[in-house]
Structure formats: structure tokens, C-alpha cells
C-alpha atoms as a PDB file:
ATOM      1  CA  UNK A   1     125.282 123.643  76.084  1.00  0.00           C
ATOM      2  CA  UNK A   2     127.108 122.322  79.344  1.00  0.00           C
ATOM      3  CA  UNK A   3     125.738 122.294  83.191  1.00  0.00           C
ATOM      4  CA  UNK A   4     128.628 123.067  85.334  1.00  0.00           C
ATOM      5  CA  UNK A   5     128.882 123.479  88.607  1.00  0.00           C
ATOM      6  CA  UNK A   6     126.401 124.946  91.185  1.00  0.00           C
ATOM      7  CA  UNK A   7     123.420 124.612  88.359  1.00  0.00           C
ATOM      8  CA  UNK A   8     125.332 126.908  86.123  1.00  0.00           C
ATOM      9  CA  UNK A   9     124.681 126.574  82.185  1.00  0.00           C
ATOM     10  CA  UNK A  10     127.166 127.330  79.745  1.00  0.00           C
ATOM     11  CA  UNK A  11     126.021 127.846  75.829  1.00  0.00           C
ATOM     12  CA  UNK A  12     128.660 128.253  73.127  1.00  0.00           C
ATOM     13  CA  UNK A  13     127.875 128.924  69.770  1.00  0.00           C
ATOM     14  CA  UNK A  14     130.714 129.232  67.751  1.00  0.00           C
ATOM     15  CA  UNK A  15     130.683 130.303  63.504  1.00  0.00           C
ATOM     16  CA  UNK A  16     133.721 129.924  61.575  1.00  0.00           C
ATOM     17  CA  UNK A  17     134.891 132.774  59.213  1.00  0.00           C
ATOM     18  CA  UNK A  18     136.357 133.377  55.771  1.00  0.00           C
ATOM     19  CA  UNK A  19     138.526 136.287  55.252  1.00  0.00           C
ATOM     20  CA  UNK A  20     136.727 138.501  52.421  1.00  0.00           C
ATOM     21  CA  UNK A  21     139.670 138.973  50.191  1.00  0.00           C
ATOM     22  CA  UNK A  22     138.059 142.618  48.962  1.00  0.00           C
ATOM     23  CA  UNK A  23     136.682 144.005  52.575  1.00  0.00           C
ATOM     24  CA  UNK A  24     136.067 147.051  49.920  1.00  0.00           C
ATOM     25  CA  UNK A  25     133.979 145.765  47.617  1.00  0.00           C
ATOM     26  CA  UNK A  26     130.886 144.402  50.158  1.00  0.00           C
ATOM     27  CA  UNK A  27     130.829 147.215  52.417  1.00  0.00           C
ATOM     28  CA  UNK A  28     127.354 146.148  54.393  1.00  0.00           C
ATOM     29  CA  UNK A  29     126.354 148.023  57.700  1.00  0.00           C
ATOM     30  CA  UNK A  30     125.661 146.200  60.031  1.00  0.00           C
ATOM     31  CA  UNK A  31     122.858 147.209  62.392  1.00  0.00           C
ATOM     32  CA  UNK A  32     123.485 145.357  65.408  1.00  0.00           C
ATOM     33  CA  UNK A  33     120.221 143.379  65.555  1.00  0.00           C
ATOM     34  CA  UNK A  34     121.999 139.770  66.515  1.00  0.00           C
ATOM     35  CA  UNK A  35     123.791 141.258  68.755  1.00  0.00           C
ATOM     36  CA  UNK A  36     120.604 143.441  70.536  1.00  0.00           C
ATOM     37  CA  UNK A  37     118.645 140.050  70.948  1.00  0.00           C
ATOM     38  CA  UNK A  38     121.558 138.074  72.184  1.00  0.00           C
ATOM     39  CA  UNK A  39     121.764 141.004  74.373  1.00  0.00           C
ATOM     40  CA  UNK A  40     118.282 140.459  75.494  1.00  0.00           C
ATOM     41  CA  UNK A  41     118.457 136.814  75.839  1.00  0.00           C
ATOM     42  CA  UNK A  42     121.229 136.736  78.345  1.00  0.00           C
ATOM     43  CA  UNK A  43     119.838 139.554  80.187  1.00  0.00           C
ATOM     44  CA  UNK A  44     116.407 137.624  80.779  1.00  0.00           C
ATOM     45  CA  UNK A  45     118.843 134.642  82.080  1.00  0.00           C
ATOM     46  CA  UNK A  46     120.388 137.077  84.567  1.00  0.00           C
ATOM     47  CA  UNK A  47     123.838 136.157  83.263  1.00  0.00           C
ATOM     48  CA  UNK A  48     126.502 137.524  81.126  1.00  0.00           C
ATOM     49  CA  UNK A  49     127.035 137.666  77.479  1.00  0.00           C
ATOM     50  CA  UNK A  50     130.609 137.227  75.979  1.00  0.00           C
ATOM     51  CA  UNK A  51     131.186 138.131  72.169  1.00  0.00           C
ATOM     52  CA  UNK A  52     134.402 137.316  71.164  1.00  0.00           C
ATOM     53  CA  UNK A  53     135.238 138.405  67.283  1.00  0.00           C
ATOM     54  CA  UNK A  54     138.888 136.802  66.169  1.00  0.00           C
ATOM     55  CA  UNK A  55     140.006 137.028  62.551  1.00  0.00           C
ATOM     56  CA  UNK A  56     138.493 132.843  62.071  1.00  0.00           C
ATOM     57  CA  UNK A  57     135.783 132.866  64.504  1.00  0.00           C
ATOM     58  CA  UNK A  58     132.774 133.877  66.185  1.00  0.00           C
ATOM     59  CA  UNK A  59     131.930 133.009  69.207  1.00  0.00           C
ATOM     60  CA  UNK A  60     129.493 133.806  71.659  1.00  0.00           C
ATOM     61  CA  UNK A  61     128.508 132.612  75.173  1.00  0.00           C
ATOM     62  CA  UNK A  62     125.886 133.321  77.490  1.00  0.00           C
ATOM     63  CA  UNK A  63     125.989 131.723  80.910  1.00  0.00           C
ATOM     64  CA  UNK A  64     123.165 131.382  83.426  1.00  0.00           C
ATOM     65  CA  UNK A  65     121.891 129.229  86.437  1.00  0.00           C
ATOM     66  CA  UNK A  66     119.559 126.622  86.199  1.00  0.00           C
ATOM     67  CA  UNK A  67     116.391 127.647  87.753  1.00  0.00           C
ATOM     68  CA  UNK A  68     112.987 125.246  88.031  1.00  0.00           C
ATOM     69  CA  UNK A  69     110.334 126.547  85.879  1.00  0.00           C
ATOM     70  CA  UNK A  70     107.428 129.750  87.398  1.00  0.00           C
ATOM     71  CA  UNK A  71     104.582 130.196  84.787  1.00  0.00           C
ATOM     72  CA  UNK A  72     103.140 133.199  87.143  1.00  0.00           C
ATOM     73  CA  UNK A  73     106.505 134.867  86.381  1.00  0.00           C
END
């Protein structure tokens, strides 16, 4: 997690990956339920969510501006 400019937050979470050598053999569906919440996060934040899916990585970010806490919200 970084604060950059003009209050903005950055968080980065990225997971490494191993190549399954037999894609075939562990054919799992996925249903999209990490994704749906990360979804969900960001949109609560008001700001953007990036997935990005490369061959050795994982990575997603969600950015968002700092705002001061409203319990009435």
C-alpha cells in the first residue's frame, strides 16, 4: 500500500505462479468469486480495479483517495 499524490492510495497485491505442466489433468472452474469481491471492494473505494494475469504473476491493484472517516455513512 502507497499514498501518492493528491491523497491517492495505491494497493498491490501481487501472487507468483507455477506453470501446471498438465493444464489437462486439473481442469477446475473457476467461479469468479475473488474476482466479484475485489470487484466490490474497489467499487465501495470509488476507484478502479486493475487485474493483470501474465504467464508468472498475478497482480491486482485497486486505487482510491484517502478520505477522513463518516460513521453516519
Amino acid at each position: 500500500m502507497r499514498l501518492q499524490a493528491d491523497r491517492e492510495v495505491l494497493v498491490e497485491i501481487v501472487n507468483g505462479r507455477v506453470p501446471d505442466p498438465n493444464p489437462a489433468d486439473q481442469m477446475i472452474e473457476s467461479t469468479g468469486l475473488g474476482t466479484n469481491l475485489m470487484k466490490a471492494f474497489a467499487m465501495q473505494l470509488g476507484g478502479p480495479l486493475d487485474l493483470v494475469a501474465r504467464r508468472e504473476s498475478y497482480t491486482v491493484r485497486v486505487r482510491f483517495v484517502l478520505e477522513g472517516f463518516n460513521p453516519d455513512v
